[in-house]
Protein backbone atom coordinates (compact mmCIF):
# COMPACT_ATOMS: atom_id res chain seq x y z
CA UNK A 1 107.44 100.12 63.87
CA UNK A 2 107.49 97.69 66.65
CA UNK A 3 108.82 99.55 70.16
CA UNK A 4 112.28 98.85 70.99
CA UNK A 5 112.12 95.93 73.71
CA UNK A 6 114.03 96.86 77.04
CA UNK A 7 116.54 94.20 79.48
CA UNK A 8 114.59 93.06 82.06
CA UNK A 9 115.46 95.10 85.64
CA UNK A 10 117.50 93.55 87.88
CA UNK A 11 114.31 92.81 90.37
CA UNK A 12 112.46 91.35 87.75
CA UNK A 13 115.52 89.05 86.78
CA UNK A 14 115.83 88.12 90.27
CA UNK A 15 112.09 87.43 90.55
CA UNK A 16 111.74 85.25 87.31
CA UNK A 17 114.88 82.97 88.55
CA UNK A 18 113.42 82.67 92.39
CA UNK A 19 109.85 81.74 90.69
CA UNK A 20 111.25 79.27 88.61
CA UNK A 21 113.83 78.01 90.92
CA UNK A 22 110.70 78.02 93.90
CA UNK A 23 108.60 76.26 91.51
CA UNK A 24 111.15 73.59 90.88
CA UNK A 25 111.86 73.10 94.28
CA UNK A 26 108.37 73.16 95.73
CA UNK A 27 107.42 70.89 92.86
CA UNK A 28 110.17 68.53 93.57
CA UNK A 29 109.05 68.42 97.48
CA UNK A 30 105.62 68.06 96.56
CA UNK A 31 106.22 64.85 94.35
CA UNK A 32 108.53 63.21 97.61
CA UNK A 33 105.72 64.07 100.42
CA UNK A 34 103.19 62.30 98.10
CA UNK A 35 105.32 59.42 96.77
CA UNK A 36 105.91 59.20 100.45
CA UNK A 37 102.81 59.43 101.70
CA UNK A 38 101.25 57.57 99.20
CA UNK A 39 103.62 54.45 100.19
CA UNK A 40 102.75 55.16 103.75
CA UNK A 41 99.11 54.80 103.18
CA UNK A 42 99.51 51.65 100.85
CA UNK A 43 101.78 50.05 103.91
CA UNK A 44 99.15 51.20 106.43
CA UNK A 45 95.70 49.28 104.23
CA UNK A 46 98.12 46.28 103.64
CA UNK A 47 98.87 46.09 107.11
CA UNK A 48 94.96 46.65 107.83
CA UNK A 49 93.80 44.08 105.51
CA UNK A 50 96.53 41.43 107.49
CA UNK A 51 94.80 42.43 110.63
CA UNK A 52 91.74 41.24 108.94
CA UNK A 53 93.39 38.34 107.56
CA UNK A 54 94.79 37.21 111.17
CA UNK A 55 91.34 37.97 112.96
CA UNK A 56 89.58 35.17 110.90
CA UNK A 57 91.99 32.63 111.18
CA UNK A 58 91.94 33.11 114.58
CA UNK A 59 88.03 32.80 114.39
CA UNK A 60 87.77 29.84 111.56
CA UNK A 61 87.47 26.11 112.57
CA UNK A 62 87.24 22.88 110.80
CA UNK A 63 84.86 20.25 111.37
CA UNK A 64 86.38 17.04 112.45
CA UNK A 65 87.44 15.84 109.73
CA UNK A 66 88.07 19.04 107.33
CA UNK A 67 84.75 18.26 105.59
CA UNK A 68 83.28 21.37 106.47
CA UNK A 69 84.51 25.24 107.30
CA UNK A 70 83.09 26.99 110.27
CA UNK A 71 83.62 30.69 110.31
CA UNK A 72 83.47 32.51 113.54
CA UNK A 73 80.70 33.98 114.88
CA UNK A 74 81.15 37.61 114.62
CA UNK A 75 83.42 39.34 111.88
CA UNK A 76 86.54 41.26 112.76
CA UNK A 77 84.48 44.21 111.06
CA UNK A 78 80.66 44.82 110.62
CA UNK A 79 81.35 45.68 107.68
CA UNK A 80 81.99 42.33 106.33
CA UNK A 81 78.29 41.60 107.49
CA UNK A 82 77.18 44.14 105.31
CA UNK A 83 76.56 44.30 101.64
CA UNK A 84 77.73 47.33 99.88
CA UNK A 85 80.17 48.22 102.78
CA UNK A 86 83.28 47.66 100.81
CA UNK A 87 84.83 45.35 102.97
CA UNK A 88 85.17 41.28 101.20
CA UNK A 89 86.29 38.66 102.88
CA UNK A 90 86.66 34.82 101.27
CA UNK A 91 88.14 31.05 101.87
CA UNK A 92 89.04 29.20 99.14
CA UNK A 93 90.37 25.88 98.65
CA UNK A 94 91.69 23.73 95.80
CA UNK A 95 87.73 23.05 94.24
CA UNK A 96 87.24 26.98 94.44
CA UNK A 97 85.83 29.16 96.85
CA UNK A 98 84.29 27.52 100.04
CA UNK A 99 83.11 30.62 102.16
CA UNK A 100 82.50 34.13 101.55
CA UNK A 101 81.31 36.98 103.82
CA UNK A 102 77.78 38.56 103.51
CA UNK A 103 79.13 41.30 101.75
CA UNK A 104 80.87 39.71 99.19
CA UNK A 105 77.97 37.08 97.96
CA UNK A 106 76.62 37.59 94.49
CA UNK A 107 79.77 40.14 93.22
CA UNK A 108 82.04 39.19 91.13
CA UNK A 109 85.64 39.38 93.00
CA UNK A 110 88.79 37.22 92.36
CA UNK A 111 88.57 35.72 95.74
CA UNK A 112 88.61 31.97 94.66
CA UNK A 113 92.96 32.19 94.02
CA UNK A 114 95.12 29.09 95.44
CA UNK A 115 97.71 29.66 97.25
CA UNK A 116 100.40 27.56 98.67
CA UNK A 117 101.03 27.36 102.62
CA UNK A 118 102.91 30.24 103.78
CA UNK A 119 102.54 32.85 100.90
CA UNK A 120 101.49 36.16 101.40
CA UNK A 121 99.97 37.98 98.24
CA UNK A 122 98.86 42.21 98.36
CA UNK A 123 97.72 43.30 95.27
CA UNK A 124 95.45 46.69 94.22
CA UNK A 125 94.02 48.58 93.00
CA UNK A 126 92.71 45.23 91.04
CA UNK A 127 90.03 46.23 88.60
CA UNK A 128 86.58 44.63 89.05
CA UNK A 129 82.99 44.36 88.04
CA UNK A 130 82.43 46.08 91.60
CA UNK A 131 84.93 48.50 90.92
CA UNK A 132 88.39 48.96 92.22
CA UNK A 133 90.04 46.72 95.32
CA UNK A 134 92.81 46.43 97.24
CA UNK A 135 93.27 42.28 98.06
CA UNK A 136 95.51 40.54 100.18
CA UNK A 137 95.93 36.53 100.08
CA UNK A 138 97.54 34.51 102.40
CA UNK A 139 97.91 30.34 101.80
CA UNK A 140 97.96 28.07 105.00
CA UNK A 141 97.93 24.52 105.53
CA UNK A 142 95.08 23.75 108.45
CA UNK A 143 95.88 20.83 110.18
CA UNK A 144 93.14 18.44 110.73
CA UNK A 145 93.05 15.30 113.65
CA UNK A 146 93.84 11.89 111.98
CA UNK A 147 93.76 13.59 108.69
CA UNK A 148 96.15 15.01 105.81
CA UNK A 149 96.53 18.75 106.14
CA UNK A 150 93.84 20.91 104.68
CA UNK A 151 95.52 23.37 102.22
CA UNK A 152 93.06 26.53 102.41
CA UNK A 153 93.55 30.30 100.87
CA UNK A 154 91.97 33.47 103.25
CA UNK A 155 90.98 36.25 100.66
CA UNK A 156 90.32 39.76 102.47
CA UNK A 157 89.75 42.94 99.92
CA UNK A 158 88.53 46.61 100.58
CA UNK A 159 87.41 48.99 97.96
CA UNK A 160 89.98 51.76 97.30
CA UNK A 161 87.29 54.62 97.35
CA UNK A 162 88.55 55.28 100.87
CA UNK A 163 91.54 55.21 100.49
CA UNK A 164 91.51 57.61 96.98
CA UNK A 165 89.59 60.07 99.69
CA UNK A 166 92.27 60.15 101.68
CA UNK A 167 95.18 60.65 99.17
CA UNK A 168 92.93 63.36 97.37
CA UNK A 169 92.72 65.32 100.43
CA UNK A 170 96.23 65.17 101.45
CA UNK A 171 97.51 66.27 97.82
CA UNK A 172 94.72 69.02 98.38
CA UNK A 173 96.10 70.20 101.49
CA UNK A 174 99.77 70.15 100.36
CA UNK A 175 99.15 72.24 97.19
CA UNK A 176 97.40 74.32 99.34
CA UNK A 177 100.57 74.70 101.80
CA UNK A 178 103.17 74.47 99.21
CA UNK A 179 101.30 77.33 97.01
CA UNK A 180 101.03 79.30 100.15
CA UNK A 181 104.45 78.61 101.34
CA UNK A 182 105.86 79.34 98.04
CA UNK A 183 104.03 82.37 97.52
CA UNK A 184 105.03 83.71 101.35
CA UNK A 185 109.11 82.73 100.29
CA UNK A 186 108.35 85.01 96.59
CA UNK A 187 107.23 87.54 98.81
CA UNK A 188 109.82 87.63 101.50
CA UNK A 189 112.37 87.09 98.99
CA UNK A 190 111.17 90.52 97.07
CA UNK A 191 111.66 92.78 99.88
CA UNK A 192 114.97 90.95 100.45
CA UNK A 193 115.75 92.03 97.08
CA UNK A 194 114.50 95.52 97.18
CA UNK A 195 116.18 96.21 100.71
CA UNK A 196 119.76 94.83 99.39
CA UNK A 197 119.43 96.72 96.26
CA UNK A 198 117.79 100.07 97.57
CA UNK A 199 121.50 101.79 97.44
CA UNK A 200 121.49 101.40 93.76
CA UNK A 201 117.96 102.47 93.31
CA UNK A 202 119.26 105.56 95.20
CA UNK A 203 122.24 106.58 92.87
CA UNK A 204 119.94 106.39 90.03
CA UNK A 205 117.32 108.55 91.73
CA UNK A 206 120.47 111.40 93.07
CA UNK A 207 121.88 110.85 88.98
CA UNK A 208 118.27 111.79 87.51
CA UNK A 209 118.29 115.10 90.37
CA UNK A 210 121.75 115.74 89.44
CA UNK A 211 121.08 115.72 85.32
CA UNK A 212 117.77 117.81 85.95
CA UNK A 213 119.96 120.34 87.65
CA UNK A 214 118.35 120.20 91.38
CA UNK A 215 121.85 118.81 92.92
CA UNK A 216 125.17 119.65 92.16
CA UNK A 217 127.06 115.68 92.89
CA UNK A 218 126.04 112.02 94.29
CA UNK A 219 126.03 111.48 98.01
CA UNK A 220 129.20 109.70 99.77
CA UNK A 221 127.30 107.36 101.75
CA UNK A 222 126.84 103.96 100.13
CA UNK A 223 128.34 100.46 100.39
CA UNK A 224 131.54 99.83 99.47
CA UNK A 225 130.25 97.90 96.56
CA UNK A 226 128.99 101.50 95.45
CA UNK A 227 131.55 103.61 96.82
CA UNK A 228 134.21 103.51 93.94
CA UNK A 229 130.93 103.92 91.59
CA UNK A 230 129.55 107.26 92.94
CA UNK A 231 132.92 108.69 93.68
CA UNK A 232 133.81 108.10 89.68
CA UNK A 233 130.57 108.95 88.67
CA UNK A 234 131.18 112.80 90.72
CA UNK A 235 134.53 113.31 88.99
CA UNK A 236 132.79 112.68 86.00
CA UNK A 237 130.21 115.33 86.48
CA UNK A 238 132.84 117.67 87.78
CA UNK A 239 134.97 116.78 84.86
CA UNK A 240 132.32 117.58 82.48
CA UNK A 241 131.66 121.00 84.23
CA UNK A 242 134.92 122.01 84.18
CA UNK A 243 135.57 120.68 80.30
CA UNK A 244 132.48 122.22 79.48
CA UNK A 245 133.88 125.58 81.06
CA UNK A 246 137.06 125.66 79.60
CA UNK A 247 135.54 125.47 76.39
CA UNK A 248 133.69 128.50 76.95
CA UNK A 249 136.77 130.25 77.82
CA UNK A 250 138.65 129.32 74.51
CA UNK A 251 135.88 130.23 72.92
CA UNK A 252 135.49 133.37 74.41
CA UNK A 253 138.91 134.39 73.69
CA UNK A 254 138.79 133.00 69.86
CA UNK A 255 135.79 135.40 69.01
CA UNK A 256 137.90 138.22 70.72
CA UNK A 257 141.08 137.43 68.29
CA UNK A 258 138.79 137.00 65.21
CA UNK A 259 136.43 139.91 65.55
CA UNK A 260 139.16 142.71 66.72
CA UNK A 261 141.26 142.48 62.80
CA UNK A 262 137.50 142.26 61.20
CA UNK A 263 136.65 145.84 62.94
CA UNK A 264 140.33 147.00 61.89
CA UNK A 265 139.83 146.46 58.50
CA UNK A 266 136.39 147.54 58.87
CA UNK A 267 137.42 150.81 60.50
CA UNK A 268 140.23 151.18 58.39
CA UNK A 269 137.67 151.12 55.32
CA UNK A 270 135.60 153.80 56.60
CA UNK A 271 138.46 155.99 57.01
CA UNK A 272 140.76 156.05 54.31
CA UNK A 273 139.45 157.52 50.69
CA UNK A 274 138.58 153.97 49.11
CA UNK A 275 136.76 153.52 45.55
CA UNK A 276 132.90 153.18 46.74
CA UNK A 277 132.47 150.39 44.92
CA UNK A 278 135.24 148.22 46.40
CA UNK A 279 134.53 149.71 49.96
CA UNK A 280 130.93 148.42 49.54
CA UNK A 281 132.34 144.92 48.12
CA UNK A 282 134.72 144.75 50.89
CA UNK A 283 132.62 145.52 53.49
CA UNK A 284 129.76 142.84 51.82
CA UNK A 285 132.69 139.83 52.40
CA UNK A 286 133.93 141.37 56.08
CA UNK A 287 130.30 141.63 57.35
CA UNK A 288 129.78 138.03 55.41
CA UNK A 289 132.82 136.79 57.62
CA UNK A 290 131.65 138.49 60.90
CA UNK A 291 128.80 135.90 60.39
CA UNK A 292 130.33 133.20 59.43
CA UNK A 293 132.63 133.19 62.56
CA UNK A 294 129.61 134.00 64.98
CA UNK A 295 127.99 130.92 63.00
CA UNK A 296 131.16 128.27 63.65
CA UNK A 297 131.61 130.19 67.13
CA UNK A 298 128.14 128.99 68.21
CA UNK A 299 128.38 125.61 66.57
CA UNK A 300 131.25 124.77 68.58
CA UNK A 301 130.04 125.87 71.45
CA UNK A 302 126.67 123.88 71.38
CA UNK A 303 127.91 120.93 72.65
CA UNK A 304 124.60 119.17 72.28
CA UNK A 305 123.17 116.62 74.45
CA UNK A 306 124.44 117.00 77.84
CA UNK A 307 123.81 114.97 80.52
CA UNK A 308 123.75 116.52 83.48
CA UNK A 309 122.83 120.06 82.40
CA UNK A 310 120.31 122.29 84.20
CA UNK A 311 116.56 122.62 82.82
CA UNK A 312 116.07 126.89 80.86
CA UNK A 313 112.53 127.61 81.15
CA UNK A 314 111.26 127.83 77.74
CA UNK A 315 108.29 130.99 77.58
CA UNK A 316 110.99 133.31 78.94
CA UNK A 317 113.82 133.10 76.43
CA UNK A 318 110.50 132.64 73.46
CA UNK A 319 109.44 135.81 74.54
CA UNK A 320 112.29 138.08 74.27
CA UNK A 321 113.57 136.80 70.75
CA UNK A 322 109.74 137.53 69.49
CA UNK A 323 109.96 140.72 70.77
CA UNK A 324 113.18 141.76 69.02
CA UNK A 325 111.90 140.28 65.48
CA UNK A 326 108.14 141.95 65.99
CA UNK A 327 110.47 145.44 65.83
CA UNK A 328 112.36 144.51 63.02
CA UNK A 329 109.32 143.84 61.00
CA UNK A 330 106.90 145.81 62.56
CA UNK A 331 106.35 147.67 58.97
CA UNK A 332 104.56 144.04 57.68
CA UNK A 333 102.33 144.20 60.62
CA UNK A 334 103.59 140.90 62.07
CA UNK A 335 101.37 138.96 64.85
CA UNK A 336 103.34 136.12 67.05
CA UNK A 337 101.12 133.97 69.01
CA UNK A 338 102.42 131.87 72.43
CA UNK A 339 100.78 128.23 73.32
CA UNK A 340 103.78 127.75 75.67
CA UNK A 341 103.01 125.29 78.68
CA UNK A 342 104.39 126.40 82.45
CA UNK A 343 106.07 123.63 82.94
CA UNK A 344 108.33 123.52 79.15
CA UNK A 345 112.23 123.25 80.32
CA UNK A 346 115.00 122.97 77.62
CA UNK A 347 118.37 120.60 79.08
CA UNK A 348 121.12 122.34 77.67
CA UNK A 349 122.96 125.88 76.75
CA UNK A 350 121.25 128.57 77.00
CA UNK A 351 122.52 129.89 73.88
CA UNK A 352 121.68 126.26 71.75
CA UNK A 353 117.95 127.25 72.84
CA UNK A 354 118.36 130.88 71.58
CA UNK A 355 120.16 130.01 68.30
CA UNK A 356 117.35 127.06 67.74
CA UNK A 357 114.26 129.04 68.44
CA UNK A 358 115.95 132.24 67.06
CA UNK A 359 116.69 130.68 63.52
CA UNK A 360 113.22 129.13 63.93
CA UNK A 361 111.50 132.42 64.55
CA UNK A 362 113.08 134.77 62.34
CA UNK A 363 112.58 132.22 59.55
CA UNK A 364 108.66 132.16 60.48
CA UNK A 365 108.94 136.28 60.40
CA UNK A 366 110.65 136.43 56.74
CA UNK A 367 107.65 134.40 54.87
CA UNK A 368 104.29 135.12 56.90
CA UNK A 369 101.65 137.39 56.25
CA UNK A 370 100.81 138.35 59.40
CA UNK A 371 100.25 135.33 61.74
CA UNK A 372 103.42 133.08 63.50
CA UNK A 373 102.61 130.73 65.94
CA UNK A 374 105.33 129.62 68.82
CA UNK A 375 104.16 126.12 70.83
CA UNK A 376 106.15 123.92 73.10
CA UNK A 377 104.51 121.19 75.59
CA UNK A 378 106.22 119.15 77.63
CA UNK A 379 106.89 115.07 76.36
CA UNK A 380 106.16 113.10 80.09
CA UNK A 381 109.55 110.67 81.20
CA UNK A 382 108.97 107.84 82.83
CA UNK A 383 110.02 106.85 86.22
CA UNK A 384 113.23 109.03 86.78
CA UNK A 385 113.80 109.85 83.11
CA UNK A 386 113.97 113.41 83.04
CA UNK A 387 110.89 115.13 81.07
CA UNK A 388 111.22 115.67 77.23
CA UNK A 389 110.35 119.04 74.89
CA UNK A 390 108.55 119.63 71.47
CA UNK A 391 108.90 123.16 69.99
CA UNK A 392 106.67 124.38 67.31
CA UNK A 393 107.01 127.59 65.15
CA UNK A 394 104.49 127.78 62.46
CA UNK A 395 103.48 130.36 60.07
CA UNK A 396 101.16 131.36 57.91
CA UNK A 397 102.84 132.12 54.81
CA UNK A 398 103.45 129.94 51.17
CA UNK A 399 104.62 126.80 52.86
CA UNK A 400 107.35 124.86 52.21
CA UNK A 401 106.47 122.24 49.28
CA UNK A 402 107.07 118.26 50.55
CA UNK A 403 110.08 117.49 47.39
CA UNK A 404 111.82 120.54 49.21
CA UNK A 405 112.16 120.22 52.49
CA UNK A 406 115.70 118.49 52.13
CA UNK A 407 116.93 120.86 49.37
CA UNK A 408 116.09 124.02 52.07
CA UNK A 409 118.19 122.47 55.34
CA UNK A 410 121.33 122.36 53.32
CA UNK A 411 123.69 124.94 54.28
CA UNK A 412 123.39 127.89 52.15
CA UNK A 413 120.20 127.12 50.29
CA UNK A 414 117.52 129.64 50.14
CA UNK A 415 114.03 129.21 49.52
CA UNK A 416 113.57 132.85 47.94
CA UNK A 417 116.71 135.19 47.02
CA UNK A 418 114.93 138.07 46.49
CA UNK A 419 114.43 137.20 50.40
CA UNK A 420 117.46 138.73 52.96
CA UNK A 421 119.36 136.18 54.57
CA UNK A 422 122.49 133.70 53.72
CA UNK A 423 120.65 130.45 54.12
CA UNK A 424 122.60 129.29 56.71
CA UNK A 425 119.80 129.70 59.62
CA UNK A 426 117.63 126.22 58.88
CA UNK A 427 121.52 124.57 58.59
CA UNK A 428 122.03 125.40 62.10
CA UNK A 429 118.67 124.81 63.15
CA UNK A 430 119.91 121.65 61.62
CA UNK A 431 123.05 120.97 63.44
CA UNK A 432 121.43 122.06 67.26
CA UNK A 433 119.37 118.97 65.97
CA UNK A 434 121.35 116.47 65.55
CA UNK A 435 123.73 117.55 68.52
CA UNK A 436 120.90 117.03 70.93
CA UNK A 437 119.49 113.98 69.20
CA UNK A 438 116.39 115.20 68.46
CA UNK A 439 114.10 115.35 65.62
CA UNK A 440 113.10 117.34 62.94
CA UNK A 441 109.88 117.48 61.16
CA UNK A 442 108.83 120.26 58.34
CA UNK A 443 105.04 120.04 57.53
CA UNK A 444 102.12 121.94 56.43
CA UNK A 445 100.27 124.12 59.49
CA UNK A 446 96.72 122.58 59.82
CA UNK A 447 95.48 126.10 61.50
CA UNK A 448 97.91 128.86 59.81
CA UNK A 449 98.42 126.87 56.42
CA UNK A 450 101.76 127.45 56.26
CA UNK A 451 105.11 125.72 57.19
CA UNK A 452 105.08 124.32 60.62
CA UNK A 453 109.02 123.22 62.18
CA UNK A 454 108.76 120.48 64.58
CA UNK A 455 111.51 119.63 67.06
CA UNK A 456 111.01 117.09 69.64
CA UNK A 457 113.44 116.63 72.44
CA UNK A 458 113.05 112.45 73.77
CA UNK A 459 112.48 112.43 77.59
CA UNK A 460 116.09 111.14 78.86
């Protein structure tokens, strides 16, 4: 059976839609910084590679008459001097290329393009035999004394390994800030969180004080959000106290009405001359109907599950009903044995735990030997649920066969009638049960051999 799966908290709904709406954001400003610095950059090597482009027309001449190209003496960058460096730089005219720079002889580079006077081409990253390049072109017309204009193209191109260093380490650095920034705003935005919702973490830590019995009502100091909540929630408790009171009361005066005519006719009996055998038949039914009125009296006044009711320490109440039942069958020689943990509280009526164990007890009595065993350990809550119970009373007499476990909880069923009883015990053992939505198992005692009742009572 898979476990049941539980809302997410309010913190962790808050923290899943901050994350995602943080990594949306951050995302989104990461992807503009780059774009944006990544068009920076690409402005800033065009505009470099114009500077380069300017500093050798200023340093190119012609010969006299245009026959011949003489390129300055010193490049705008040693690096053009030098092969391997990165830096290209070419003239071409309409036959091809007519000059190229130290460090672009014997590569193969698309520096040889024609351009017409006046156009400006940037292009990159080109793909080459030499790898990638940015290139810019630019076509002039170089007049020349006494002769037609000579129509020349200045080539200048820079590997982009430099310039994919730089981009890598500033989208290194910003996923380094963004992830830390990000992670700073999660953070901050947390304790924000906790801090503006501590008031409701306090009403549900006063509510779990209040249902374990160690505070009477909710304090009056919250928000006004909260205020009309806690105030409600008090008349609620108070409302259940004084319901659960009143019920008492009635019930209190019902077994006074019902029991008085029952001793009447009981006294009555006893007194005037009545055939035996109808005084003993009459008596049977009026002690049958004290019982069965005791029996609906404490059914209605288990109320089951109750939510704010005060912990009963378990070993106490245990102890007294075993002592009772070890005199009433102290003739079979009867041992009970206690594995009763400190710290075992029952939430509810005092008399729901004595009619439960009670039943439980005296049925464990009627069919063992000599041996009945009385456990109950405490089931851990978690967080501020309050702590549940299990309560075991085994025996060590027949057992109770699997195919009959059913048949024996129904009212009135007994598993033995030469055995004393009504069979009404397990069918209110039955009833405490269900009104305090618990379980109950009936198995097979691994160490006594004989029946072994399990109730367990779910931390709440």
């Amino acid at each position: 059976m898979t476990p049941e799966r539980r809302p997410l908290s309010l913190v962790g709904r808050s923290a899943l839609a901050s994350l995602l709406a943080l990594v949306a954001f951050l995302g989104a400003t990461g992807f503009a910084l780059d774009r944006a610095y990544t068009e920076g950059t690409l402005t800033a090597e065009r505009n470099r590679l114009q500077s380069f482009v300017y500093a050798y027309l200023a340093g190119f001449d012609v010969s006299r008459y245009g026959s011949k190209l003489l390129p300055p003496d010193a490049p705008p960058q040693p690096g053009f001097a030098r092969p391997g460096s990165g830096l290209y730089a070419a003239v071409s005219d309409a036959s091809g290329r007519a000059w190229s720079s130290p460090s672009a002889q014997g590569l193969e580079l698309p520096l040889d393009q024609d351009l017409d006077p006046g156009v400006t081409r940037f292009e990159g990253p080109l793909a080459t035999a030499s790898g990638k390049v940015f290139m810019l072109s630019q076509g002039v017309a170089w007049d020349v004394p006494h002769h037609d204009p000579l129509r020349l193209t200045f080539h200048v191109a820079e590997s982009t390994a430099g310039f994919d260093r730089q981009i890598a380490a500033y989208r290194h650095t910003l996923a380094l800030w963004l992830t830390g920034l990000g992670l700073v705003l999660l953070l901050l935005q947390q304790v924000l969180m906790r801090w503006s919702l501590s008031p409701l973490r306090r009403v549900a830590i006063e509510l779990a004080l209040v249902e374990r019995g160690q505070r009477e009502r909710l304090d009056d100091d919250y928000p006004h959000e909260l205020i009309r909540l806690t105030r409600n929630l008090n008349r609620f408790i108070e409302s259940e106290r004084e319901h659960l009171q009143r019920n008492r009361n009635t019930l209190a005066d019902l077994a006074h009405s019902l029991k008085t005519p029952l001793a009447v006719i009981r006294s009555r009996l006893d007194a005037e001359a009545v055939p035996p055998a109808l005084t003993r038949d009459v008596l049977d039914q009026v002690r049958r109907m004290d019982e069965i009125v005791a029996y609906q009296l404490a059914r209605a006044a288990a109320l089951g599950h109750a939510t704010f009711a005060a912990p009963i320490a378990v070993a106490p109440h245990a102890e007294e009903l075993v002592r009772g039942l070890e005199k009433v069958h102290a003739a079979r020689q009867v041992l009970c044995e206690f594995e009763i943990e400190p710290a075992a509280r029952f939430y509810g009526e005092p008399g729901d735990l004595l009619e439960l164990l009670g039943n439980l007890t005296e049925n464990a009595f009627k069919w063992a030997q000599h041996r009945v065993l009385v456990s109950a350990r405490v089931l851990p809550g978690s967080g501020a649920r309050r702590d549940g119970l299990e309560l075991v009373v085994e025996d060590d007499g027949p057992g109770i066969a699997e195919d009959q476990v059913e048949r024996l909880l129904q009212r009135g069923v007994r598993g033995d009638e030469r055995v004393q009883g009504h069979g009404i015990g397990l069918a209110i053992v039955q009833d405490l049960v269900r009104a305090y939505r618990a379980v109950l198992t009936v198995e097979r005692s691994p160490e006594l051999g004989g029946a072994r009742f399990v109730v367990r009572f779910t931390p709440g």
